[in-house]
C-alpha atoms as a PDB file:
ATOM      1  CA  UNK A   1     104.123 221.551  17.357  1.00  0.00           C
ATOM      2  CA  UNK A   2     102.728 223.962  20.153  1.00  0.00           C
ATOM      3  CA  UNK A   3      99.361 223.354  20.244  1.00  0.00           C
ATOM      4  CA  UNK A   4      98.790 225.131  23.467  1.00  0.00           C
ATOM      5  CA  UNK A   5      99.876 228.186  22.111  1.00  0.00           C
ATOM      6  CA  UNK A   6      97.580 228.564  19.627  1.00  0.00           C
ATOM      7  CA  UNK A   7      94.779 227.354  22.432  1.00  0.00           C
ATOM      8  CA  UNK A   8      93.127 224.125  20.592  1.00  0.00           C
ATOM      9  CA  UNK A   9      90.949 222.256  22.609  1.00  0.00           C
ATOM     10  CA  UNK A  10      91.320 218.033  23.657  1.00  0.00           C
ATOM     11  CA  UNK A  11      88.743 215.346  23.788  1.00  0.00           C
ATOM     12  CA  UNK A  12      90.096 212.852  26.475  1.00  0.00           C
ATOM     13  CA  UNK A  13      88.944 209.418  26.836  1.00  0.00           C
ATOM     14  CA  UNK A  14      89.290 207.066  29.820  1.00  0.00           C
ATOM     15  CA  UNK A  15      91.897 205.324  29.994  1.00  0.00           C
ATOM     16  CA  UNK A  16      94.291 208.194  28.651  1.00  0.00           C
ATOM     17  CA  UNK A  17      92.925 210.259  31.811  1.00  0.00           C
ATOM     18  CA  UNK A  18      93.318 207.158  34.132  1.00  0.00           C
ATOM     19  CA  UNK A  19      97.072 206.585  32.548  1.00  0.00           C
ATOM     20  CA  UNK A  20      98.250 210.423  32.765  1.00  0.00           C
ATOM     21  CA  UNK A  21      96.918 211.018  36.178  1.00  0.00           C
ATOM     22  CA  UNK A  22      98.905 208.004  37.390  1.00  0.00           C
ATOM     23  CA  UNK A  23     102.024 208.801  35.532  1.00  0.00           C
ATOM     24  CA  UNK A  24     102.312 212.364  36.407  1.00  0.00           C
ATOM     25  CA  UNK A  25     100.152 212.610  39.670  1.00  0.00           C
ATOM     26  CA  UNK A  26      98.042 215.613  37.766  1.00  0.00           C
ATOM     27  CA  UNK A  27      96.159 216.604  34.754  1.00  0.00           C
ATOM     28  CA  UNK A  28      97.480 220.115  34.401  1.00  0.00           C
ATOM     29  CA  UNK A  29     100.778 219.158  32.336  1.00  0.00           C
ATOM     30  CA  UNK A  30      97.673 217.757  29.779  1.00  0.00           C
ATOM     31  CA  UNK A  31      96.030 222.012  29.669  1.00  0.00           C
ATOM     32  CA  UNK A  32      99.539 223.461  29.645  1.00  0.00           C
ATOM     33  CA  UNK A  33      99.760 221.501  26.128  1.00  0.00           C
ATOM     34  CA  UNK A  34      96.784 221.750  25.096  1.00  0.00           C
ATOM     35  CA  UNK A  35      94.650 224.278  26.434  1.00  0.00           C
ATOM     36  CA  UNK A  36      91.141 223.479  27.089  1.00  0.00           C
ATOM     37  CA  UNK A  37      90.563 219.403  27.369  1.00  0.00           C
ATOM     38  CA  UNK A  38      87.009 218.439  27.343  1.00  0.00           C
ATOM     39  CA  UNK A  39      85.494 214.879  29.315  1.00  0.00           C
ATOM     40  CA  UNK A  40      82.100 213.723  27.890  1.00  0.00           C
ATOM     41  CA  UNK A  41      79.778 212.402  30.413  1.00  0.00           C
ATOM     42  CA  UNK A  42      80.434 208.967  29.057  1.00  0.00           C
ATOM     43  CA  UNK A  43      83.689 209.309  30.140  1.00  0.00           C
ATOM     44  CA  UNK A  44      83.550 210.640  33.005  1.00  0.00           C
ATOM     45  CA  UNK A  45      80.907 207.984  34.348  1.00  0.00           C
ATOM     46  CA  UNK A  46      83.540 205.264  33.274  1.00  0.00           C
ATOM     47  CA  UNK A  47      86.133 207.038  35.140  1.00  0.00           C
ATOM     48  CA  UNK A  48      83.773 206.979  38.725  1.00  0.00           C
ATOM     49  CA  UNK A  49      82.784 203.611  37.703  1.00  0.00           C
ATOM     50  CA  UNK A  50      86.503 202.661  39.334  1.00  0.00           C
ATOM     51  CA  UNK A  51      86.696 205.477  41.421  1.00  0.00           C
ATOM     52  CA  UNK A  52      87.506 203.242  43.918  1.00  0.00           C
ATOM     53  CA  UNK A  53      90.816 202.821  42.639  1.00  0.00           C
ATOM     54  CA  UNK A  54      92.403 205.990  42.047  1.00  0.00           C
ATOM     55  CA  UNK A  55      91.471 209.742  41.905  1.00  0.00           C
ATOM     56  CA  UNK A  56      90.966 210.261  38.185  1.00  0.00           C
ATOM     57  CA  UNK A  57      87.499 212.185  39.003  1.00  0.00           C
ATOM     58  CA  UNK A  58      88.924 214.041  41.672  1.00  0.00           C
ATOM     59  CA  UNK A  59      92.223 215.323  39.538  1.00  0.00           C
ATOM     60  CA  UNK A  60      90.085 216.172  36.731  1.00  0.00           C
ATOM     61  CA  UNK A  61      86.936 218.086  38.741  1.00  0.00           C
ATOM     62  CA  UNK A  62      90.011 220.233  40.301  1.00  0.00           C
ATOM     63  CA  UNK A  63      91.253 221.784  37.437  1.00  0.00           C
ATOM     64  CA  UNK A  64      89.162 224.538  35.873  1.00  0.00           C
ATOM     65  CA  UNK A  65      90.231 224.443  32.440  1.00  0.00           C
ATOM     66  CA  UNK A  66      88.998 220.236  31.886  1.00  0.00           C
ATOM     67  CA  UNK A  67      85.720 220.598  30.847  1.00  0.00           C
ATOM     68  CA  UNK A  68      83.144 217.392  32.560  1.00  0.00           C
ATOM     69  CA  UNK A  69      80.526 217.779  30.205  1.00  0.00           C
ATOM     70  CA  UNK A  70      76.652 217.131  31.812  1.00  0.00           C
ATOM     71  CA  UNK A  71      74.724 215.506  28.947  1.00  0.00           C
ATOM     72  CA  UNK A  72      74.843 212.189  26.902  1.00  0.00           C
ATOM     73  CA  UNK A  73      76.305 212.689  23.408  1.00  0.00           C
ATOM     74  CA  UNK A  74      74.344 211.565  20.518  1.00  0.00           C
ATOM     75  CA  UNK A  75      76.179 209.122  18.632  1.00  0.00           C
ATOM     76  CA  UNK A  76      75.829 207.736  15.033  1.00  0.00           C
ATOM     77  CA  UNK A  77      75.418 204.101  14.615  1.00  0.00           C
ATOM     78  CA  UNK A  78      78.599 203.412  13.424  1.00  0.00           C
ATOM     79  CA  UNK A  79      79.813 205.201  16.607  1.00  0.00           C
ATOM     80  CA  UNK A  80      77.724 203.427  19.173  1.00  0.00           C
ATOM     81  CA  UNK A  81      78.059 199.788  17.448  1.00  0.00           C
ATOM     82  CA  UNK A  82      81.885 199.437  17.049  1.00  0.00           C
ATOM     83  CA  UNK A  83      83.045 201.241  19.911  1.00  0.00           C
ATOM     84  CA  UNK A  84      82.449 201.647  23.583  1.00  0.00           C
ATOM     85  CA  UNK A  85      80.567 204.254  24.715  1.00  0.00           C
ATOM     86  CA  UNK A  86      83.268 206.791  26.058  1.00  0.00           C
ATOM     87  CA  UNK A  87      85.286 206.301  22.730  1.00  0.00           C
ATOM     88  CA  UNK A  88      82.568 206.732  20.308  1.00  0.00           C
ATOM     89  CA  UNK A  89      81.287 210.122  23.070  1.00  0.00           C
ATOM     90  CA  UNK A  90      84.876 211.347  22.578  1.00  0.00           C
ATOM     91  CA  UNK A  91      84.863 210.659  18.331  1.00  0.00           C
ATOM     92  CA  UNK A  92      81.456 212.344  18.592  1.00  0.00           C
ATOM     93  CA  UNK A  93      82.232 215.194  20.672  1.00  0.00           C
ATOM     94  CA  UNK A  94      85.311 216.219  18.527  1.00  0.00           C
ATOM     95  CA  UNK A  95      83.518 215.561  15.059  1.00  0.00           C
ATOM     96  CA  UNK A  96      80.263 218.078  16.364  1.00  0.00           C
ATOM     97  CA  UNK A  97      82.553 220.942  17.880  1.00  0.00           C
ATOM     98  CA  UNK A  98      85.600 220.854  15.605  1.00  0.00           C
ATOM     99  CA  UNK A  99      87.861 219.901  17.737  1.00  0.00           C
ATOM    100  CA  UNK A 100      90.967 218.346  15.981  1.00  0.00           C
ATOM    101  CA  UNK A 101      92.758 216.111  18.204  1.00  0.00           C
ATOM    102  CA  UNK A 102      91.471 213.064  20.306  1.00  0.00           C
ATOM    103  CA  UNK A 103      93.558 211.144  22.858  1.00  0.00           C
ATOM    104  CA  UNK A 104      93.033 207.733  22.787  1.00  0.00           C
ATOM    105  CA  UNK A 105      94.368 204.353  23.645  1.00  0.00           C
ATOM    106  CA  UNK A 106      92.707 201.898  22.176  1.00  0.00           C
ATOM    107  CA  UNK A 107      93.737 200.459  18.593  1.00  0.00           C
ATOM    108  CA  UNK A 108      89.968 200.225  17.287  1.00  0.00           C
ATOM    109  CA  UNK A 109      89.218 204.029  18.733  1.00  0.00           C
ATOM    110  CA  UNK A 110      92.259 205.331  17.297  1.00  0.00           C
ATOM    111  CA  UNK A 111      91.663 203.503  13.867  1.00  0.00           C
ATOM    112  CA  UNK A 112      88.034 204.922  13.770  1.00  0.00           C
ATOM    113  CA  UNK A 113      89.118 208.526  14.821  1.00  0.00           C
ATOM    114  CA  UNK A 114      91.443 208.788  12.113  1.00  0.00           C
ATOM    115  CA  UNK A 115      89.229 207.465   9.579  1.00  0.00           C
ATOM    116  CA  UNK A 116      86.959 210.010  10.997  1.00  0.00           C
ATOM    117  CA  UNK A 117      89.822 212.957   9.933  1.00  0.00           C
ATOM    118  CA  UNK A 118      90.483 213.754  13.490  1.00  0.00           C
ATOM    119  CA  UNK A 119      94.208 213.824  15.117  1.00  0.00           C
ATOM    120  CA  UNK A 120      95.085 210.612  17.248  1.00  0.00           C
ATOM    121  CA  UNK A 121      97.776 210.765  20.284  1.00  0.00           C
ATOM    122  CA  UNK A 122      97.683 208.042  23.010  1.00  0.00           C
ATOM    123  CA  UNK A 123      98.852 208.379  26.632  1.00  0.00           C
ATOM    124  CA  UNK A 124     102.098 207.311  25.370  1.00  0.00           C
ATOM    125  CA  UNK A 125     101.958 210.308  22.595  1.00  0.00           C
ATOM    126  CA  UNK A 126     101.090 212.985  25.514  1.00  0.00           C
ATOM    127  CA  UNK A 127     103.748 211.854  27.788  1.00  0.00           C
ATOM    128  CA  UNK A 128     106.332 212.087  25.019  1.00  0.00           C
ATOM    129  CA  UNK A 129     105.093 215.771  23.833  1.00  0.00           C
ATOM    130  CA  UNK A 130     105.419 216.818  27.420  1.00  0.00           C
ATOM    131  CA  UNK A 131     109.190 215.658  27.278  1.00  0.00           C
ATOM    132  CA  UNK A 132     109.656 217.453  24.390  1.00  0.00           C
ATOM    133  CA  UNK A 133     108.180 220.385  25.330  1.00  0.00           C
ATOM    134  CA  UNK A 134     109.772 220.474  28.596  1.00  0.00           C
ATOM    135  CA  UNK A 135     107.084 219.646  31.179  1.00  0.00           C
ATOM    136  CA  UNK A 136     108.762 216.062  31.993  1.00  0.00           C
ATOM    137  CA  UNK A 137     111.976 214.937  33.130  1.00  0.00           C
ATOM    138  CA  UNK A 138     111.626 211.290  32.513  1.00  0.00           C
ATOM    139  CA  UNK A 139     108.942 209.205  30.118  1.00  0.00           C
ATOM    140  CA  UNK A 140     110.458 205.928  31.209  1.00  0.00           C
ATOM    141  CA  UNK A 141     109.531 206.940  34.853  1.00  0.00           C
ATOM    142  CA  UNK A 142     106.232 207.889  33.939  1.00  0.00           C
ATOM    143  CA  UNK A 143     105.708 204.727  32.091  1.00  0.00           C
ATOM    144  CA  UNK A 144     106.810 202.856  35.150  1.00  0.00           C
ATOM    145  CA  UNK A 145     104.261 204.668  37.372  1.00  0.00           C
ATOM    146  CA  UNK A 146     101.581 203.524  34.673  1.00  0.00           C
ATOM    147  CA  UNK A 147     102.957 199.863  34.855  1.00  0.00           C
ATOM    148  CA  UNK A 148     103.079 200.111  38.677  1.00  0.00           C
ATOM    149  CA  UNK A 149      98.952 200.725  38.605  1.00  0.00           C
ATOM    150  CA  UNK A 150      98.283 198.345  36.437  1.00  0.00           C
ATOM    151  CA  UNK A 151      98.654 199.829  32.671  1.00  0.00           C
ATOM    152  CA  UNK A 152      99.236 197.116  29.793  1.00  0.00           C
ATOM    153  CA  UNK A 153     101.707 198.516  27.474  1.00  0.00           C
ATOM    154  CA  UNK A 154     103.475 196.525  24.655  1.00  0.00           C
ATOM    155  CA  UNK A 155     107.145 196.423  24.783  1.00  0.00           C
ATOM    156  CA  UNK A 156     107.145 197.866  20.899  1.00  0.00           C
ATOM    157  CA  UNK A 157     104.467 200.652  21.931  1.00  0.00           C
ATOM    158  CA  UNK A 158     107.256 201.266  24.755  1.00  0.00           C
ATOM    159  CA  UNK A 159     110.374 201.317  22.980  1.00  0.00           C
ATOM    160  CA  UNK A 160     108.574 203.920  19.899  1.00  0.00           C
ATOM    161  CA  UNK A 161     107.437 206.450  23.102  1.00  0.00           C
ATOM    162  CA  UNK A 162     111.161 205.916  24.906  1.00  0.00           C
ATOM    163  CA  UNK A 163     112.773 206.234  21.108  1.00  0.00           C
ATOM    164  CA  UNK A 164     110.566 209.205  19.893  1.00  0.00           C
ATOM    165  CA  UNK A 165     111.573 210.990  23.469  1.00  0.00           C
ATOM    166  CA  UNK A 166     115.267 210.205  23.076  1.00  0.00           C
ATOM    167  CA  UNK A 167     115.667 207.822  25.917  1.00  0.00           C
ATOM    168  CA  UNK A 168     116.142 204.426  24.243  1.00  0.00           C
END
């Protein structure tokens, strides 16, 4: 599927931002795939919440074609009480500017996106299309460098993103 040829825009959460950056040291591989990938403020004020501990804001103010949006995003109730704020921003944002996919981490997000007819891929997911699609040498690597900075992945999440990108 090339999804950045057709120019469809992202809505990134947190952690997926936080993971990528760390495994692949930029964003950029992320708008080569997909074109345009947009931040919520939510999101982004998680991100410099830690901003301490790695340079998630900085990586994703440098590239000009990750939108940081300025304003809160209304959220429904159903949003707001289930999920986190960045998640339900980044379920919100996609469902009011009909933007198809979501990349998200977290097993209650991703269940609620998809009930919510969006597109779900992880970090895992976007580290395994940019294998396939020739922007990455190496997932296990990359998952390594997550591990190294302190990402929790399941062995079975691990062995499905090594599988799926033919190094298992």
């Amino acid at each position: 599927m090339l999804l950045w040829l057709v120019g469809l825009m992202i809505v990134i959460n947190s952690s997926p931002a936080i993971n990528l950056g760390r495994a692949l040291g930029t964003l950029e591989i992320v708008v080569e795939l997909y074109g345009r990938v947009v931040v919520p403020l939510e999101v982004m004020q998680e991100i410099e919440a830690g901003g301490d501990k790695d340079a998630t804001a900085d990586l994703l103010r440098g590239c000009s074609a990750i939108e940081v949006r300025g304003q809160r995003v209304a959220t429904p109730r159903w949003l707001a009480h289930e999920l986190d704020r960045g998640e339900a921003a980044v379920i919100q944002t996609a469902l009011a500017e009909g933007i198809p996919t979501v990349v998200l981490d977290d097993l209650k997000a991703r269940r609620a996106a998809r009930l919510a007819g969006l597109e779900v891929t992880g970090s895992l997911g976007v580290l395994v299309f940019s294998k396939q699609m020739g922007k990455l040498r190496s997932v296990r690597e990359a998952i390594e460098r997550m591990k190294e900075a302190g990402a929790w992945l399941g062995d079975p999440v691990i062995e499905r993103a090594l599988k799926l990108a033919d190094e298992d």
